[in-house]
Protein backbone atom coordinates (compact mmCIF):
# COMPACT_ATOMS: atom_id res chain seq x y z
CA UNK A 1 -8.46 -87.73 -196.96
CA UNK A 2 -6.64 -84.53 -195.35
CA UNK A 3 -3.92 -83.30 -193.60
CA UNK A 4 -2.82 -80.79 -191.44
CA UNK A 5 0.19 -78.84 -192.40
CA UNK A 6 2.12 -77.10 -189.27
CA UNK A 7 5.48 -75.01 -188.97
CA UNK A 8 7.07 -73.71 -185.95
CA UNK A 9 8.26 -71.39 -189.36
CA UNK A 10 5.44 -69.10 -189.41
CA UNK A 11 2.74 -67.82 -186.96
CA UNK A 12 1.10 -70.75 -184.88
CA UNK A 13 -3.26 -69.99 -185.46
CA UNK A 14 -4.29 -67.55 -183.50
CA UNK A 15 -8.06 -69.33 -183.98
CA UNK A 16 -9.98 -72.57 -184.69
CA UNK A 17 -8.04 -72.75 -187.80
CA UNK A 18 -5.04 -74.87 -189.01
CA UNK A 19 -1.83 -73.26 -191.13
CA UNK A 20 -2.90 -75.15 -193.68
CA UNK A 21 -4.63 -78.40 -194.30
CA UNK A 22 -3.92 -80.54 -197.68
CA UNK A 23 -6.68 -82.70 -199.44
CA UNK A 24 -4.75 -84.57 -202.33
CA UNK A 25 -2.18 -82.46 -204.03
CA UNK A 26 -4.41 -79.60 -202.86
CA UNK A 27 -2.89 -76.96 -200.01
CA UNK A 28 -5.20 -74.63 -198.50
CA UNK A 29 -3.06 -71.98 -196.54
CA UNK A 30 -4.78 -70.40 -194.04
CA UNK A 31 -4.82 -66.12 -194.21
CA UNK A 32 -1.81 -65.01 -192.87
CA UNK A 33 -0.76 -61.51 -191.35
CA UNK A 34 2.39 -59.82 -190.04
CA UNK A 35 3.29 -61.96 -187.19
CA UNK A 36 6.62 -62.47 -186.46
CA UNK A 37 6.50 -66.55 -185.78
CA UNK A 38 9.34 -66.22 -182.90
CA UNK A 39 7.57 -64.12 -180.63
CA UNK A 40 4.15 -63.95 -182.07
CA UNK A 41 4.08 -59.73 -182.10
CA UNK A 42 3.06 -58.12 -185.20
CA UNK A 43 5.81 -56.50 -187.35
CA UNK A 44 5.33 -53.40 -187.05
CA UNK A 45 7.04 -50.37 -189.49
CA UNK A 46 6.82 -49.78 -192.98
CA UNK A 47 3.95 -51.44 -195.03
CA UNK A 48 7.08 -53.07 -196.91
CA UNK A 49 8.41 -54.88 -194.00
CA UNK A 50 4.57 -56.21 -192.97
CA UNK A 51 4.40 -57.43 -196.72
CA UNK A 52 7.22 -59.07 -196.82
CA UNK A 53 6.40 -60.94 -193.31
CA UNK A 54 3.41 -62.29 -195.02
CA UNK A 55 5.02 -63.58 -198.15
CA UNK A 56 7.51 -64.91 -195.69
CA UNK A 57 5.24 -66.85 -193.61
CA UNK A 58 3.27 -68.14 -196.21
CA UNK A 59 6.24 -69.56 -198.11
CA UNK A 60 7.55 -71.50 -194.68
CA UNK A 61 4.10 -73.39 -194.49
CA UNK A 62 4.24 -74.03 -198.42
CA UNK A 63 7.72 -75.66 -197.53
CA UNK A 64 6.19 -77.22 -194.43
CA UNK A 65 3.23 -78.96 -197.38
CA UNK A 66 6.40 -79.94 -199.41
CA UNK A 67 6.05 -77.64 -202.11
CA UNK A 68 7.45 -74.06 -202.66
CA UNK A 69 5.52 -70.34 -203.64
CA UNK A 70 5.83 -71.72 -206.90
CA UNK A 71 3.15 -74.42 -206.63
CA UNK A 72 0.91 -71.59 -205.84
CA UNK A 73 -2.70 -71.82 -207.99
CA UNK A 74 -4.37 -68.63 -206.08
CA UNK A 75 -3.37 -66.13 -204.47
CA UNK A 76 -6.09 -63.66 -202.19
CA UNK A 77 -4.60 -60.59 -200.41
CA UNK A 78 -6.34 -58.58 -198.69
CA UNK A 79 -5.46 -55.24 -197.57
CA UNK A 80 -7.18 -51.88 -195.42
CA UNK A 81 -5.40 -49.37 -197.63
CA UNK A 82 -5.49 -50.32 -201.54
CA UNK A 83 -2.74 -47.68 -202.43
CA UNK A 84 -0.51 -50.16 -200.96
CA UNK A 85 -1.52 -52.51 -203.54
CA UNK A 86 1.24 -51.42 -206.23
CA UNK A 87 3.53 -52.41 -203.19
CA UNK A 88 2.68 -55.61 -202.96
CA UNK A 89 3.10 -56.72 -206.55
CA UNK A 90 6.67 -54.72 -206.21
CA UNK A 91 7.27 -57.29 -203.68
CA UNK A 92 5.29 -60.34 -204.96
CA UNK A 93 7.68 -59.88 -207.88
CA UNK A 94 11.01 -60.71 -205.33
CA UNK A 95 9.14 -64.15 -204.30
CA UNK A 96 7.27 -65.51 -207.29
CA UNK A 97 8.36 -65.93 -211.00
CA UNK A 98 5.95 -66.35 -214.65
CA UNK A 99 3.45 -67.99 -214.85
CA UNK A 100 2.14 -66.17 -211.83
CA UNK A 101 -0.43 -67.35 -209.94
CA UNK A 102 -3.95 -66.05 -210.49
CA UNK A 103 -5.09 -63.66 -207.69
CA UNK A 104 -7.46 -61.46 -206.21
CA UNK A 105 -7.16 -58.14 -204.06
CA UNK A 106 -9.91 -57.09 -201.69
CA UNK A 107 -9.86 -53.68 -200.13
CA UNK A 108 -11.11 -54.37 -196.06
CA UNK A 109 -12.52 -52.60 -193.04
CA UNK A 110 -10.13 -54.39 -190.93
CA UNK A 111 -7.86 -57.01 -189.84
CA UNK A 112 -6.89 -59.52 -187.11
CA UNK A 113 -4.84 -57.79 -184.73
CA UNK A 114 -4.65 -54.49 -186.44
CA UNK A 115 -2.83 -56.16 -189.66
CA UNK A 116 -2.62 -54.25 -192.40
CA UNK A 117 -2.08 -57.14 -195.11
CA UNK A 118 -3.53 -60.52 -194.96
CA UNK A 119 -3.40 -63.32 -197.46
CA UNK A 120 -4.11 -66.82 -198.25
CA UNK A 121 -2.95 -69.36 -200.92
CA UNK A 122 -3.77 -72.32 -202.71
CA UNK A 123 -0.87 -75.02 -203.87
CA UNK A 124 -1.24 -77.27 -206.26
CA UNK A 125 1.20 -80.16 -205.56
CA UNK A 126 0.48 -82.56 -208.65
């Protein structure tokens, strides 16, 4: 049986998706981008302050399952501009601690709403 995990904390979908849904001590967070979760507008500035947004929304629906970033199994982030990628594990560094999760980067055309960054997690709860 599943759940549906929702925070006023980050970005309400923006689709036929849910933040997150958890089967068992499973979590399945949905791809999240840059949106502020107050007003809904995309952060805009530096690629730093978009990253962190992410990481930032992702953790508040982690809390919202009842676990933390460090429950996370997999990470996927997925970014239009790879050279940003050494950028994100600067930052990834400020929100997770060893043993990291394992994770993949993709290099894409394009994002929802113009994002820049986008990524999704799996929690393990057990």
């Amino acid at each position: 049986m599943s759940s549906i995990i929702q925070t006023s904390r980050a970005p309400q979908a923006i689709g036929t998706y849910s933040q997150a849904v958890r089967a068992g001590d499973t979590v399945y967070i949905s791809g999240q981008i840059p949106l502020d979760p107050a007003t809904g507008v995309l952060v805009s500035g530096d690629i730093e302050a978009e990253i962190r947004r992410v990481f930032d929304n992702l953790r508040a629906i982690a809390e919202a399952a009842g676990g933390t970033l460090a429950n996370a199994a997999k990470l996927t982030v997925f970014l239009t501009d790879m050279t940003h990628f050494p950028k994100v594990n600067e930052i990834m560094a400020t929100y997770f601690t060893a043993p990291y999760p394992a994770r993949a980067a993709v290099g894409v055309a394009a994002l929802p709403r113009g994002a820049r960054v986008e990524m999704e997690c799996i929690l393990s709860l057990a």
